[in-house]
Protein backbone atom coordinates (compact mmCIF):
# COMPACT_ATOMS: atom_id res chain seq x y z
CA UNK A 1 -96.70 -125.74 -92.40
CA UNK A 2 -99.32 -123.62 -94.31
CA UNK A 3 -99.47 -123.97 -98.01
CA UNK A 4 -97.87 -121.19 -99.95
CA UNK A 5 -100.59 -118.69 -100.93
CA UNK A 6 -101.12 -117.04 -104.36
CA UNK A 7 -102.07 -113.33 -104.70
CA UNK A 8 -105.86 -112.24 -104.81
CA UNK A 9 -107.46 -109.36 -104.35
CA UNK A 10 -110.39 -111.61 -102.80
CA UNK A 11 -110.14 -110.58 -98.84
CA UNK A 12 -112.61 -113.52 -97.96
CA UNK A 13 -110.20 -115.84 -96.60
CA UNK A 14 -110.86 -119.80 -95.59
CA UNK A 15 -108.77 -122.12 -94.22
CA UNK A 16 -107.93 -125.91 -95.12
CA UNK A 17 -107.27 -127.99 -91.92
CA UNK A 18 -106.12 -131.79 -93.02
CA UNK A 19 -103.19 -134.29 -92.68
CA UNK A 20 -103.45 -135.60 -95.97
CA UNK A 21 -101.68 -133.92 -98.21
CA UNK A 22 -103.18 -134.64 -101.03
CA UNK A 23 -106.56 -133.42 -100.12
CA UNK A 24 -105.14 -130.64 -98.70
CA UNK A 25 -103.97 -129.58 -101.95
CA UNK A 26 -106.87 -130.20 -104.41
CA UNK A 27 -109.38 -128.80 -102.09
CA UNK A 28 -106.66 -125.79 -101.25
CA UNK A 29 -106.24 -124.87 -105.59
CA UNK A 30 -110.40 -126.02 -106.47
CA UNK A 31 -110.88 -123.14 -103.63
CA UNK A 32 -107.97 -120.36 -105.00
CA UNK A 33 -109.29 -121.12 -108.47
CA UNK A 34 -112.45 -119.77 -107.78
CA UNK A 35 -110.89 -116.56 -106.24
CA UNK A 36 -110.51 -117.06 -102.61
CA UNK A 37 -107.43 -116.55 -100.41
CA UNK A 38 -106.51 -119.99 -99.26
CA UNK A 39 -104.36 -121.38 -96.63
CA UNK A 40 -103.73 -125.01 -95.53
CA UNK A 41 -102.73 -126.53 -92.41
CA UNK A 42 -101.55 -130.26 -91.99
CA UNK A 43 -102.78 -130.22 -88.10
CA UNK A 44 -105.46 -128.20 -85.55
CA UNK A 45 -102.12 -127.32 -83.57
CA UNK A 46 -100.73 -125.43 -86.62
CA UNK A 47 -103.86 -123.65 -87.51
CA UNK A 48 -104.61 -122.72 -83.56
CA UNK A 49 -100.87 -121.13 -83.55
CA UNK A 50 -101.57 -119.31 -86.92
CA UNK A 51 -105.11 -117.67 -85.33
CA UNK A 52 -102.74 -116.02 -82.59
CA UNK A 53 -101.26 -113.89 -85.09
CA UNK A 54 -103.58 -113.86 -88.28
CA UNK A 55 -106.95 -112.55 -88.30
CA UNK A 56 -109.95 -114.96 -88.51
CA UNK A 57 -110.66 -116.34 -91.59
CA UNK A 58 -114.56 -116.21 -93.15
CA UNK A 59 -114.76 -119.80 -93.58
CA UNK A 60 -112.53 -122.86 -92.44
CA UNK A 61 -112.79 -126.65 -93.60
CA UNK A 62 -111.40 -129.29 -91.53
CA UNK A 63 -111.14 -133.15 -91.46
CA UNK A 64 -111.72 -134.99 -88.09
CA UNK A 65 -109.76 -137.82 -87.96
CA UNK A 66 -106.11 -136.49 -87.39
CA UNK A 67 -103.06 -136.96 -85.01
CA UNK A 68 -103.19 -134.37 -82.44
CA UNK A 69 -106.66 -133.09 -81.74
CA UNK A 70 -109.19 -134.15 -83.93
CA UNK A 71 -111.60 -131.94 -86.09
CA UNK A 72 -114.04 -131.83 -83.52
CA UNK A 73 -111.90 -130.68 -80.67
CA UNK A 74 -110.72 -128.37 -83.03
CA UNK A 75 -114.17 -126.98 -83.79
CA UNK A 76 -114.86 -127.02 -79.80
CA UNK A 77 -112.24 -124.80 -79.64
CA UNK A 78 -112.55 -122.67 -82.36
CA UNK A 79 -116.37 -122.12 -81.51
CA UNK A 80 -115.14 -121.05 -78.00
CA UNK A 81 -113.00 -118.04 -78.98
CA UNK A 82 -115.07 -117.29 -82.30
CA UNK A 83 -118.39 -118.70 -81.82
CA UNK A 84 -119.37 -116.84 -85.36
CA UNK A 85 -116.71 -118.22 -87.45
CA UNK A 86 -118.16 -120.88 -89.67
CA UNK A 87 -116.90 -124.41 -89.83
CA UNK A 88 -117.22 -127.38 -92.26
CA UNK A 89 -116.40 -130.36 -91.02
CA UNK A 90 -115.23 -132.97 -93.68
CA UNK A 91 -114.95 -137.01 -92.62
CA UNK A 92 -114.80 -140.16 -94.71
CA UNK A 93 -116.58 -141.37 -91.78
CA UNK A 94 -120.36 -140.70 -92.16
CA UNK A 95 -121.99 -142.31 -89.40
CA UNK A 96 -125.06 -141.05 -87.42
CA UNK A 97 -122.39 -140.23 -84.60
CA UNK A 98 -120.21 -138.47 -86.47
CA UNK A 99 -122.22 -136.25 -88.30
CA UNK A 100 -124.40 -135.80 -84.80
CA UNK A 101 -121.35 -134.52 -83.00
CA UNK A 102 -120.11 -132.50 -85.99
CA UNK A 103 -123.15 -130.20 -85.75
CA UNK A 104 -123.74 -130.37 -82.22
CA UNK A 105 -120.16 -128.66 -81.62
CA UNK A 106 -121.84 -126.33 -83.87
CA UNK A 107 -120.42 -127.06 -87.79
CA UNK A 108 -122.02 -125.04 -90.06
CA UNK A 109 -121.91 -128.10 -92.99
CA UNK A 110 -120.80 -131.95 -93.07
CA UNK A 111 -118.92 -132.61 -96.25
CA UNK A 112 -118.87 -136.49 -96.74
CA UNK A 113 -115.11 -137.56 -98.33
CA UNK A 114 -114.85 -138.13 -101.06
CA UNK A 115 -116.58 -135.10 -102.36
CA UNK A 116 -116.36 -133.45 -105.93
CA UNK A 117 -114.29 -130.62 -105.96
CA UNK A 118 -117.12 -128.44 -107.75
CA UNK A 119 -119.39 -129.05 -104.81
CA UNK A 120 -117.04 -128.05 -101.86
CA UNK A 121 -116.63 -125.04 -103.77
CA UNK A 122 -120.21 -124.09 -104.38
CA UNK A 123 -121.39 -124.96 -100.63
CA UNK A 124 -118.34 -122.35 -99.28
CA UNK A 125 -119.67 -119.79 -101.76
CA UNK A 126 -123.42 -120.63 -100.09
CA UNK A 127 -121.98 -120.69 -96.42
CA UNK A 128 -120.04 -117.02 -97.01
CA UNK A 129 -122.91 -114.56 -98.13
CA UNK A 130 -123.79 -115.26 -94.63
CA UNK A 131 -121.44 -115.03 -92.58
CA UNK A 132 -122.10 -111.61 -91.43
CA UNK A 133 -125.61 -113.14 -90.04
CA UNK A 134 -124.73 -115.81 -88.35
CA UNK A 135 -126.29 -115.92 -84.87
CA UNK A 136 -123.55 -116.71 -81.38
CA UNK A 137 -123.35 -120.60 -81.04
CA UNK A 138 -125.43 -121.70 -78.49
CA UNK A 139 -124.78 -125.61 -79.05
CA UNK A 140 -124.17 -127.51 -76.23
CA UNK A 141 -121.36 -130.35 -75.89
CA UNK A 142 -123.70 -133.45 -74.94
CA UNK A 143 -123.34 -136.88 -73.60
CA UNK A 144 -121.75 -139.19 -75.91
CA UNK A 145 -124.51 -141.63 -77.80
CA UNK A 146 -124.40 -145.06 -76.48
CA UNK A 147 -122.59 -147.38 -78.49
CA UNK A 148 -124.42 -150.48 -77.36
CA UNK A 149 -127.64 -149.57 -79.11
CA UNK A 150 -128.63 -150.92 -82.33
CA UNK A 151 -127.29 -148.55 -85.00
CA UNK A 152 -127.93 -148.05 -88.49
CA UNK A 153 -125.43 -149.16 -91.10
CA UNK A 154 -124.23 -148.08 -94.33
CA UNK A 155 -122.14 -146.87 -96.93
CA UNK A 156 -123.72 -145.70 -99.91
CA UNK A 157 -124.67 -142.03 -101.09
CA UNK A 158 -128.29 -143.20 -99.86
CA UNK A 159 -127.48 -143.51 -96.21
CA UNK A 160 -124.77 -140.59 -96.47
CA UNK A 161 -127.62 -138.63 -96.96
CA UNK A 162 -129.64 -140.15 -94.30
CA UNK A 163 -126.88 -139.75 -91.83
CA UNK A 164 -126.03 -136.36 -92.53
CA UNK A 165 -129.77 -135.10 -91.98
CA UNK A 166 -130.45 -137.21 -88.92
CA UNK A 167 -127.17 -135.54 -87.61
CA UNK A 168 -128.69 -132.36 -88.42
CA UNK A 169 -132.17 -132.69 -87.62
CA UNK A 170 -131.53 -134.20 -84.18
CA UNK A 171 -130.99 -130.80 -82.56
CA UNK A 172 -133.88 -129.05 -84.39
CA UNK A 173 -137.23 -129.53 -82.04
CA UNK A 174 -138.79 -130.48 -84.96
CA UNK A 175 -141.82 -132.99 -84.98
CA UNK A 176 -140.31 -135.40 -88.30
CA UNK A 177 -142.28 -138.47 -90.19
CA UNK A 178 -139.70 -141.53 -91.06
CA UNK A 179 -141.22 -143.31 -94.10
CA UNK A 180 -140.24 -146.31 -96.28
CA UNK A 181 -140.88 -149.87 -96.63
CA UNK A 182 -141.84 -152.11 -93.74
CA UNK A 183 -138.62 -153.49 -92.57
CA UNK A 184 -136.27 -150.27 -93.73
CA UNK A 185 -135.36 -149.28 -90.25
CA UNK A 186 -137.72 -146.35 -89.30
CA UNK A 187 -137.75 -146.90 -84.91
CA UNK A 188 -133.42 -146.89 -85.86
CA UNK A 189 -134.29 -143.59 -87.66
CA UNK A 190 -135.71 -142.63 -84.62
CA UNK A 191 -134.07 -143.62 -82.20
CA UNK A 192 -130.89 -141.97 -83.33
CA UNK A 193 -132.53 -138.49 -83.77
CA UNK A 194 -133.38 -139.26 -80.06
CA UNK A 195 -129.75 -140.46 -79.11
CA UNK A 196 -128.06 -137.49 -80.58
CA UNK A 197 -130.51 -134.45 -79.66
CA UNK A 198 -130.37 -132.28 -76.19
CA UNK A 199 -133.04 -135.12 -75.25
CA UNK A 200 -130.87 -137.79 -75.06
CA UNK A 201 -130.70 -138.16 -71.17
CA UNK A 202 -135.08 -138.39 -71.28
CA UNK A 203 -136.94 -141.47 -72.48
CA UNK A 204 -137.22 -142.82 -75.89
CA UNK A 205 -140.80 -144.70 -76.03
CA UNK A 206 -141.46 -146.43 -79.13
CA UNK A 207 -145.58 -147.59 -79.63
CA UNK A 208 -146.72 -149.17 -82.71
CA UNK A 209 -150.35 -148.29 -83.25
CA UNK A 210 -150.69 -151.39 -85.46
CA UNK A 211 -150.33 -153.49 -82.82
CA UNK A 212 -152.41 -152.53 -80.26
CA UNK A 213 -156.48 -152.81 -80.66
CA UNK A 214 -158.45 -149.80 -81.49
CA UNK A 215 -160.08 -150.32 -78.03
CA UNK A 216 -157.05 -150.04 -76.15
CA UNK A 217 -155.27 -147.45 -78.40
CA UNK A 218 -156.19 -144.44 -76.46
CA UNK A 219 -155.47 -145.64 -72.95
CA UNK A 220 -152.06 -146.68 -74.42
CA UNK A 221 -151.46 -143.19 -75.57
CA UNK A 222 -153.17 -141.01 -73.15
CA UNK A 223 -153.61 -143.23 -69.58
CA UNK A 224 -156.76 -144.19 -68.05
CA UNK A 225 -158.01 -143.28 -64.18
CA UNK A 226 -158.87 -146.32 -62.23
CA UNK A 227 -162.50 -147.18 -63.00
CA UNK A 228 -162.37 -145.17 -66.64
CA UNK A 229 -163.45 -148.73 -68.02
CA UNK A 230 -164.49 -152.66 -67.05
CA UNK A 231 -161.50 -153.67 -65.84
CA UNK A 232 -159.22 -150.47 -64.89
CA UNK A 233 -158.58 -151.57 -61.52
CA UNK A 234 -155.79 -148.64 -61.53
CA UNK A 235 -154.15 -145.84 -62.83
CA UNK A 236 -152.15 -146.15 -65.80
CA UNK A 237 -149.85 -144.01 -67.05
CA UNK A 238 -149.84 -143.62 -70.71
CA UNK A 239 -146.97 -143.55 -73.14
CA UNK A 240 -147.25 -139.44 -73.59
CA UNK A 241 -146.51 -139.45 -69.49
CA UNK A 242 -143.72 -141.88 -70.01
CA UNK A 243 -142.02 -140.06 -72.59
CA UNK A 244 -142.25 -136.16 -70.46
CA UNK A 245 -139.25 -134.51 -71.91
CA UNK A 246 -138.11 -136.94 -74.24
CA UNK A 247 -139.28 -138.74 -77.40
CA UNK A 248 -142.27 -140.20 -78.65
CA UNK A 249 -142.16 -142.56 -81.60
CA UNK A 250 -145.51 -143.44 -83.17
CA UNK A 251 -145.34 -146.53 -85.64
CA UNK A 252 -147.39 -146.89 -88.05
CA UNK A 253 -149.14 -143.76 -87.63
CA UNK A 254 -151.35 -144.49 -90.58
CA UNK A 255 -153.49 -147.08 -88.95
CA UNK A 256 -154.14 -144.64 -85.80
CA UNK A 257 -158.33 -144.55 -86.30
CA UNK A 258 -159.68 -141.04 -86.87
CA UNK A 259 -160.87 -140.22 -83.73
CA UNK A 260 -157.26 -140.64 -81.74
CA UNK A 261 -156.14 -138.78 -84.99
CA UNK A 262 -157.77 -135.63 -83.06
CA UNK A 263 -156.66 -136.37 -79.64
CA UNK A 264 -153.12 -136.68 -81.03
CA UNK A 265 -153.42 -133.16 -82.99
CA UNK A 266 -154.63 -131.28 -80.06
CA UNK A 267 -151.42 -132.83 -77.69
CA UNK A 268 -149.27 -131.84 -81.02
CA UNK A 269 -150.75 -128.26 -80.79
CA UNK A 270 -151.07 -127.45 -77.15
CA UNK A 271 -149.12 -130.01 -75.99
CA UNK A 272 -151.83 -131.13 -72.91
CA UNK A 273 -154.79 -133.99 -72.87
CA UNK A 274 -156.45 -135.70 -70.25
CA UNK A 275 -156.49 -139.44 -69.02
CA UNK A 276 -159.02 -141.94 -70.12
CA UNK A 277 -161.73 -140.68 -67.06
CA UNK A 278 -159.83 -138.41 -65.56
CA UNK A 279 -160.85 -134.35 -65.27
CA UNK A 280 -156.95 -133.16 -64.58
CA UNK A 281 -154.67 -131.72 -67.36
CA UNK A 282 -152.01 -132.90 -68.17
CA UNK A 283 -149.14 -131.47 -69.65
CA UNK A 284 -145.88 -132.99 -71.53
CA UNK A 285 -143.07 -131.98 -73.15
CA UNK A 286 -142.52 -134.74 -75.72
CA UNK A 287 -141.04 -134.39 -79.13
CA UNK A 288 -143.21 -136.73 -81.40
CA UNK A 289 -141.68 -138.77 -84.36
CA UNK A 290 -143.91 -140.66 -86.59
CA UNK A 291 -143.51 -143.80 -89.05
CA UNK A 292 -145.04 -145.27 -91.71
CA UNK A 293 -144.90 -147.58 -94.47
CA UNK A 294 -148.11 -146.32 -96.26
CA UNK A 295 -149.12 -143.14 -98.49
CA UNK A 296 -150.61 -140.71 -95.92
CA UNK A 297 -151.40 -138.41 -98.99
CA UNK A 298 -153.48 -141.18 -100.72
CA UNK A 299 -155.40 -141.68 -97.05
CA UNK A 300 -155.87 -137.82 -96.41
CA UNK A 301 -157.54 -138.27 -100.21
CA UNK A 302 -159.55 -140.81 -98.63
CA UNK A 303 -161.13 -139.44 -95.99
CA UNK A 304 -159.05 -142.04 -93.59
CA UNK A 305 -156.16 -139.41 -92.13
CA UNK A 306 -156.93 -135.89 -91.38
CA UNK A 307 -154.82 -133.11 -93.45
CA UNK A 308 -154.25 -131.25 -90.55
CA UNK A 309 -152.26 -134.01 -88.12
CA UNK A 310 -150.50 -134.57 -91.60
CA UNK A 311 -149.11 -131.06 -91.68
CA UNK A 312 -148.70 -131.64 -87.57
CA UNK A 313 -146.34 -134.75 -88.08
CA UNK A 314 -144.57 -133.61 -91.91
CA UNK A 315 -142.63 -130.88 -90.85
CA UNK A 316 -139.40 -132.50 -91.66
CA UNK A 317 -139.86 -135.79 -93.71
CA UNK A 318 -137.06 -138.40 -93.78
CA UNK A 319 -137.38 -141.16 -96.82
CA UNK A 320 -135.80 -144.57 -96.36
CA UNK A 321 -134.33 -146.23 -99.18
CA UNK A 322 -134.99 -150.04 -99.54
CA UNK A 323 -131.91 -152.52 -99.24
CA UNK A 324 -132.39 -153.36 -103.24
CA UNK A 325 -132.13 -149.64 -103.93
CA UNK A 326 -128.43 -150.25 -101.41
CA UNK A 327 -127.61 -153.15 -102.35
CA UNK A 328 -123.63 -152.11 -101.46
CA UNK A 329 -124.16 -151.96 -98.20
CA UNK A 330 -125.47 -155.75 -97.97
CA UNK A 331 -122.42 -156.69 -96.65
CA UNK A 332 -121.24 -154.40 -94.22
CA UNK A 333 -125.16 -155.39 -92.90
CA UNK A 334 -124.48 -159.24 -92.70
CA UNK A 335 -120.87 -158.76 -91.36
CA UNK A 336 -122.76 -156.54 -88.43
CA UNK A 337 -125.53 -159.18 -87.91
CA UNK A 338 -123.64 -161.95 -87.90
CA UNK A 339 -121.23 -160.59 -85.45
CA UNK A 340 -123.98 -159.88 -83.16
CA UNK A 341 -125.55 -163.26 -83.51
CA UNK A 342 -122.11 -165.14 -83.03
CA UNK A 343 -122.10 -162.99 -79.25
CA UNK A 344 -125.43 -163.43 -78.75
CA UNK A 345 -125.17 -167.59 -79.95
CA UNK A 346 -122.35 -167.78 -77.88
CA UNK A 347 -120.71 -169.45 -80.72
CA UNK A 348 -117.60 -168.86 -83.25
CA UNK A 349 -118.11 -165.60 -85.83
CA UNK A 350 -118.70 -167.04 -89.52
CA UNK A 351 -117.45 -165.49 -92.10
CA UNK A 352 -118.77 -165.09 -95.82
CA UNK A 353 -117.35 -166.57 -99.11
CA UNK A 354 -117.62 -163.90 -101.90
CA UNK A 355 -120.30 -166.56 -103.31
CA UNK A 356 -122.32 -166.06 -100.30
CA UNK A 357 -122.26 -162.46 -100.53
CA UNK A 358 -123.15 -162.53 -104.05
CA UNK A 359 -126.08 -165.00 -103.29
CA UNK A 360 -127.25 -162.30 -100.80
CA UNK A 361 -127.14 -159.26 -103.48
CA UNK A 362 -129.11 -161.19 -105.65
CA UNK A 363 -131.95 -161.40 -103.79
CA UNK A 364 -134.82 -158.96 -103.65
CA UNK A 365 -135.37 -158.40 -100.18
CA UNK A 366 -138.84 -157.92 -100.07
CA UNK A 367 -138.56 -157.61 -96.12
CA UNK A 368 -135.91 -155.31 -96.21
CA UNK A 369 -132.42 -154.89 -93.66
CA UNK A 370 -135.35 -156.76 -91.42
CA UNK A 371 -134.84 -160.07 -93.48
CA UNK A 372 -131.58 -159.64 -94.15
CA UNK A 373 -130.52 -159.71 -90.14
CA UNK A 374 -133.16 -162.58 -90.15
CA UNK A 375 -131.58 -164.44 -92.61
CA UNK A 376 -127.83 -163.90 -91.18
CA UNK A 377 -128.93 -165.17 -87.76
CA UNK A 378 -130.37 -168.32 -89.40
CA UNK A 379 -126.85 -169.00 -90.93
CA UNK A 380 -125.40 -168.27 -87.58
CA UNK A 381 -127.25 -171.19 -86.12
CA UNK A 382 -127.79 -173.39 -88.51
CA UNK A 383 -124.31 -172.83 -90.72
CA UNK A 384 -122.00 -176.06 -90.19
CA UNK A 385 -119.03 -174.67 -90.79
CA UNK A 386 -117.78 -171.14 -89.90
CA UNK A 387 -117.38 -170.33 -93.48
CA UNK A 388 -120.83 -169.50 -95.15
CA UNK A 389 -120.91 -170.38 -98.64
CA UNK A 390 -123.84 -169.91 -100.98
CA UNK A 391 -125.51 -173.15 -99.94
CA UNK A 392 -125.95 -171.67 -96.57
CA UNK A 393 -127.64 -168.58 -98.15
CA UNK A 394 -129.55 -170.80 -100.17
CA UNK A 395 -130.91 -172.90 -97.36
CA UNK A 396 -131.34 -169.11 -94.60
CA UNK A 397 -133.50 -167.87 -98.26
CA UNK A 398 -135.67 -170.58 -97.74
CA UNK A 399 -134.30 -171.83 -101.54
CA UNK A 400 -132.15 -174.50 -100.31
CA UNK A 401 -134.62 -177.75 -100.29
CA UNK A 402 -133.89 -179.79 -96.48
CA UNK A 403 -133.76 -176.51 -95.00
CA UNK A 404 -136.91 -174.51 -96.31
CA UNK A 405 -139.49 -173.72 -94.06
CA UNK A 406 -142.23 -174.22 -96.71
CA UNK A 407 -144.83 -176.71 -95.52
CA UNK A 408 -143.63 -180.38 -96.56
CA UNK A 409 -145.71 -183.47 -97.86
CA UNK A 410 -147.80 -184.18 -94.66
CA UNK A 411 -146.18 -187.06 -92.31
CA UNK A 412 -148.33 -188.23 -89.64
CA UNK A 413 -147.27 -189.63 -86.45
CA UNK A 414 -148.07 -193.31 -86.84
CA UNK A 415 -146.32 -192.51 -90.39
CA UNK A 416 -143.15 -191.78 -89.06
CA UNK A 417 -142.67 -194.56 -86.24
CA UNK A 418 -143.79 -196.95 -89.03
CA UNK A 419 -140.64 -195.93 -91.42
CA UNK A 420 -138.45 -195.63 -88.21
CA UNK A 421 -139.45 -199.16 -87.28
CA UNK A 422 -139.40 -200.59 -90.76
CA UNK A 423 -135.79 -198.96 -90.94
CA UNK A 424 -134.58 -200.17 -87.60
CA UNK A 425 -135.84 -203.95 -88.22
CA UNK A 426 -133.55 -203.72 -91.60
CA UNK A 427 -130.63 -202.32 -89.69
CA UNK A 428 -130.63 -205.24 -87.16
CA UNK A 429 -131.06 -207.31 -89.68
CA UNK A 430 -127.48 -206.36 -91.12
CA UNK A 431 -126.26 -207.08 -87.85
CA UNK A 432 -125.61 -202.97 -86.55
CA UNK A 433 -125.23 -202.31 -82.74
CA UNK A 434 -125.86 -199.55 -81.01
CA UNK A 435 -128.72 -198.56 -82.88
CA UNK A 436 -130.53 -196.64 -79.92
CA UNK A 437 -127.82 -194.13 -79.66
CA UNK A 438 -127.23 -193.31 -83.08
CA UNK A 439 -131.20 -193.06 -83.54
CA UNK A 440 -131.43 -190.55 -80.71
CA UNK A 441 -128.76 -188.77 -82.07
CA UNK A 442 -130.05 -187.88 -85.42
CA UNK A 443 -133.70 -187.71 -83.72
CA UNK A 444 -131.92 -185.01 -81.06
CA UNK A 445 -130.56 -183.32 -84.57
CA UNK A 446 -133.59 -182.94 -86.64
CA UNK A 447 -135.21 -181.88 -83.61
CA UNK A 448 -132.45 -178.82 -82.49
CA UNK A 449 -132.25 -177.66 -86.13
CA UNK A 450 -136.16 -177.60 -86.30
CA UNK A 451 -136.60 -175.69 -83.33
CA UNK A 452 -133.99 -173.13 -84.63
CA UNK A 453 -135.56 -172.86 -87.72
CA UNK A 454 -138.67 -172.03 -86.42
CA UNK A 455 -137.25 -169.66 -83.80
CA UNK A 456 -134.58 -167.79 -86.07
CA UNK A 457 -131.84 -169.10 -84.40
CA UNK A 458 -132.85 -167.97 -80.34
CA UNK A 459 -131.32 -170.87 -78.46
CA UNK A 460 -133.40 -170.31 -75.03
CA UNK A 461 -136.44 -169.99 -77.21
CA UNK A 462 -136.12 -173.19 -79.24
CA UNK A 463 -134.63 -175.16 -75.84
CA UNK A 464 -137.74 -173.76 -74.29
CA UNK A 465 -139.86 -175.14 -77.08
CA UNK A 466 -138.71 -178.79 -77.27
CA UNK A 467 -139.32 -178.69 -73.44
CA UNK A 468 -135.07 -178.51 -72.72
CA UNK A 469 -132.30 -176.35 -70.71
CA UNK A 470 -130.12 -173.76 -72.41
CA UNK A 471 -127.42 -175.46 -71.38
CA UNK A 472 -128.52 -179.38 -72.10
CA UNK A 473 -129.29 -177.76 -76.00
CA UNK A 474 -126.37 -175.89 -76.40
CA UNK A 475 -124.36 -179.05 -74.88
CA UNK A 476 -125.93 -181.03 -77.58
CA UNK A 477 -125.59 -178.93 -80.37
CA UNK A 478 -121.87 -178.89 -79.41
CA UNK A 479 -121.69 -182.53 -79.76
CA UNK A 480 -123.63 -182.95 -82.85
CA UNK A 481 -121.02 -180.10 -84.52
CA UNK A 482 -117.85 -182.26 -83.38
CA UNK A 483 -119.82 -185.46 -85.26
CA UNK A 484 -120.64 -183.00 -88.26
CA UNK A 485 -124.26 -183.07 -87.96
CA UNK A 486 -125.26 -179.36 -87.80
């Protein structure tokens, strides 16, 4: 039922659309206080029947989780009989998809719960001076984003933030530059403003110009014809060709040597190039997103990046926050990791002790949500119990002693057999049997939880290493877990 109204002479009208009650009413008086005639509504069925025989309102908030149709089917249908009408969508629920779908249906704002009163009120006194502007919707109900891809995670006001303009940004054709510290997530950045924009049925192509040789940088990009170079037996098709229509991510764009810097403005301008030998022109339609970890200002200063591609790639700049400057959303990151390691293990979930997650905000993080998923997997495999406590953190830092990965005293070969000899001559000495098995036991043991170490915890990997099967490791990691060994 709607809230009971009190008299204004204010004709701008807005509407409240929420099951809870109680945010219902503080947002519904923090709204009349400042002058406006407000009504509530505890459902989108209520507020749909009251449209039928009230006029449109100038602005309307709503929440989208509720029973009945949600906010966003609400705002589907709303935009379909009054496309101008201007909606804020409100959600406790700030995830990339959420916000995404909130603005592709065409919401004029995203108001993350729980918000200060003061600022709900101020952005519906920004949103209603322009109303009477406000273009026809034109958004475009897309595919839903694919919930199997890696997704970014977190909680704070930090990622909020992050969220909310990814959401935004990813139906602006805008070319954007994702910076932060190595390890902060910038290809997840990008991949979501892929995922949720009109492009999202096109390929995503991710290329990190670090990693490729200066030589080979441009045929990489741009293609080469067969016999551009010693050695191009064929054509190649570049990663500009690949990506036609969809998205380009460029990693660390600040390595990119000068003179691909210009080849890369003039596909940025025109948005055409030619292959590596070739005379035809070719032309893309590729939304470019670029990454970096370094101080493009400081290189432009230098004479090492040009100004111009700066501009090219700046238009919209998104700034990720490192995990000590988030340090709340630690553990919502190593519950996600080590879920995903447990499936991809094949093993039991582990859980964390609130020492363990301590242990983990305490560190620094120098490599960022990068080391942290790192360090969970290690504690997946190597963890002997599917509790982690802080000794297990200890040990996946690297802090832990038997387990760090820091070089130890140097053992050579004929070093080794001599101690396992001199040891096996004293143990038949006190008269113990079986010797050979339990030997190749804890030699099998070391050997597994070496080869994990050293491969973060990839089974096929580390069985691949020591020269085993998947399934004759796995078998005998099971077995040396039932004899409490790893």
């Amino acid at each position: 039922m709607p809230e009971p109204q009190r008299p204004s002479g204010n004709d701008v009208r807005i509407w409240v659309v929420d099951d809870d009650r109680a945010v219902r009413f503080v947002l519904c008086t923090a709204l009349r206080e400042a002058g406006f005639v407000v009504e509530g509504f505890e459902s989108a069925a209520a507020a749909l029947a009251a449209l039928a025989s009230q006029p449109v309102p100038s602005l309307l908030f709503t929440d989208v989780r509720m029973p009945g149709d949600d906010g966003l089917v609400l705002l589907d249908k709303l935009k379909a009989m009054h496309p101008q009408l201007p909606v804020i969508v409100m959600s406790a629920y700030t995830d990339v998809a959420s916000t995404a779908g909130a603005f592709r249906g065409g919401a004029h704002e995203f108001l993350s719960k729980p918000f200060d009163l003061d600022d709900a009120v101020a952005l519906a006194r920004r949103v209603l001076p322009a109303t009477e502007t406000l273009a026809p919707d034109t958004a475009n109900a897309a595919e839903a984003a694919q919930e199997s891809a890696p997704q970014l995670v977190g909680d704070t006001p930090a990622m909020r933030a992050l969220f909310r303009a990814i959401g935004k940004l990813a139906q602006a054709p805008l070319a954007v530059l994702v910076t932060g510290e190595t390890g902060t997530g910038k290809e997840l950045v990008a991949s979501a403003l892929h995922r949720e924009s009109p492009r999202a049925q096109a390929p995503f192509v991710a290329l990190n110009t670090a990693a490729i040789p200066a030589e080979l940088l441009e045929s990489e990009l741009f293609g080469h014809e067969a016999g551009a170079f010693t050695g191009a037996q064929r054509r190649h098709v570049g990663r500009f060709e690949q990506a036609h229509g969809g998205t380009l991510f460029l990693d660390e764009i600040g390595d990119m040597p000068l003179g691909l810097q210009t080849r890369l403005l003039r596909v940025l301008a025109q948005g055409e190039f030619f292959r590596v030998g070739g005379r035809e022109l070719i032309h893309v339609d590729v939304r470019v997103i670029a990454a970096t970890h370094q101080d493009l200002e400081r290189l432009v200063a230098e004479g090492r990046f040009r100004a111009d591609l700066l501009h090219r790639l700046d238009v919209v700049r998104l700034q990720l926050p490192p995990l000590r400057e988030r340090r709340a959303d630690i553990g919502q990151l190593a519950t996600t990791f080590l879920a995903a390691a447990a499936q991809k293990l094949e093993g039991p979930g582990k859980r964390l002790t609130a020492a363990a997650l301590q242990a983990l905000g305490e560190h620094e993080w120098p490599g960022n949500v990068r080391e942290l998923e790192n360090v969970c997997w290690r504690m997946a495999a190597l963890a002997t119990s599917d509790t982690i406590g802080a000794a297990d953190v200890e040990m996946a830092l690297n802090r832990g002693g038997t387990r760090s990965t820091a070089p130890a005293a140097s053992v050579d070969a004929g070093q080794w057999e001599a101690l396992l000899s001199s040891w096996a001559r004293q143990r038949l000495l006190e008269g113990a049997e079986g010797l050979h098995a339990q030997v190749r036991e804890r030699v099998d043991h070391a050997l597994l939880e070496a080869a994990l170490q050293v491969t973060h915890g990839r089974r096929a990997e580390a069985a691949a290493r020591l020269g085993l099967g998947r399934n004759t490791l796995t078998r005998k990691l099971g077995a040396g877990r039932r004899r409490g060994h790893t």
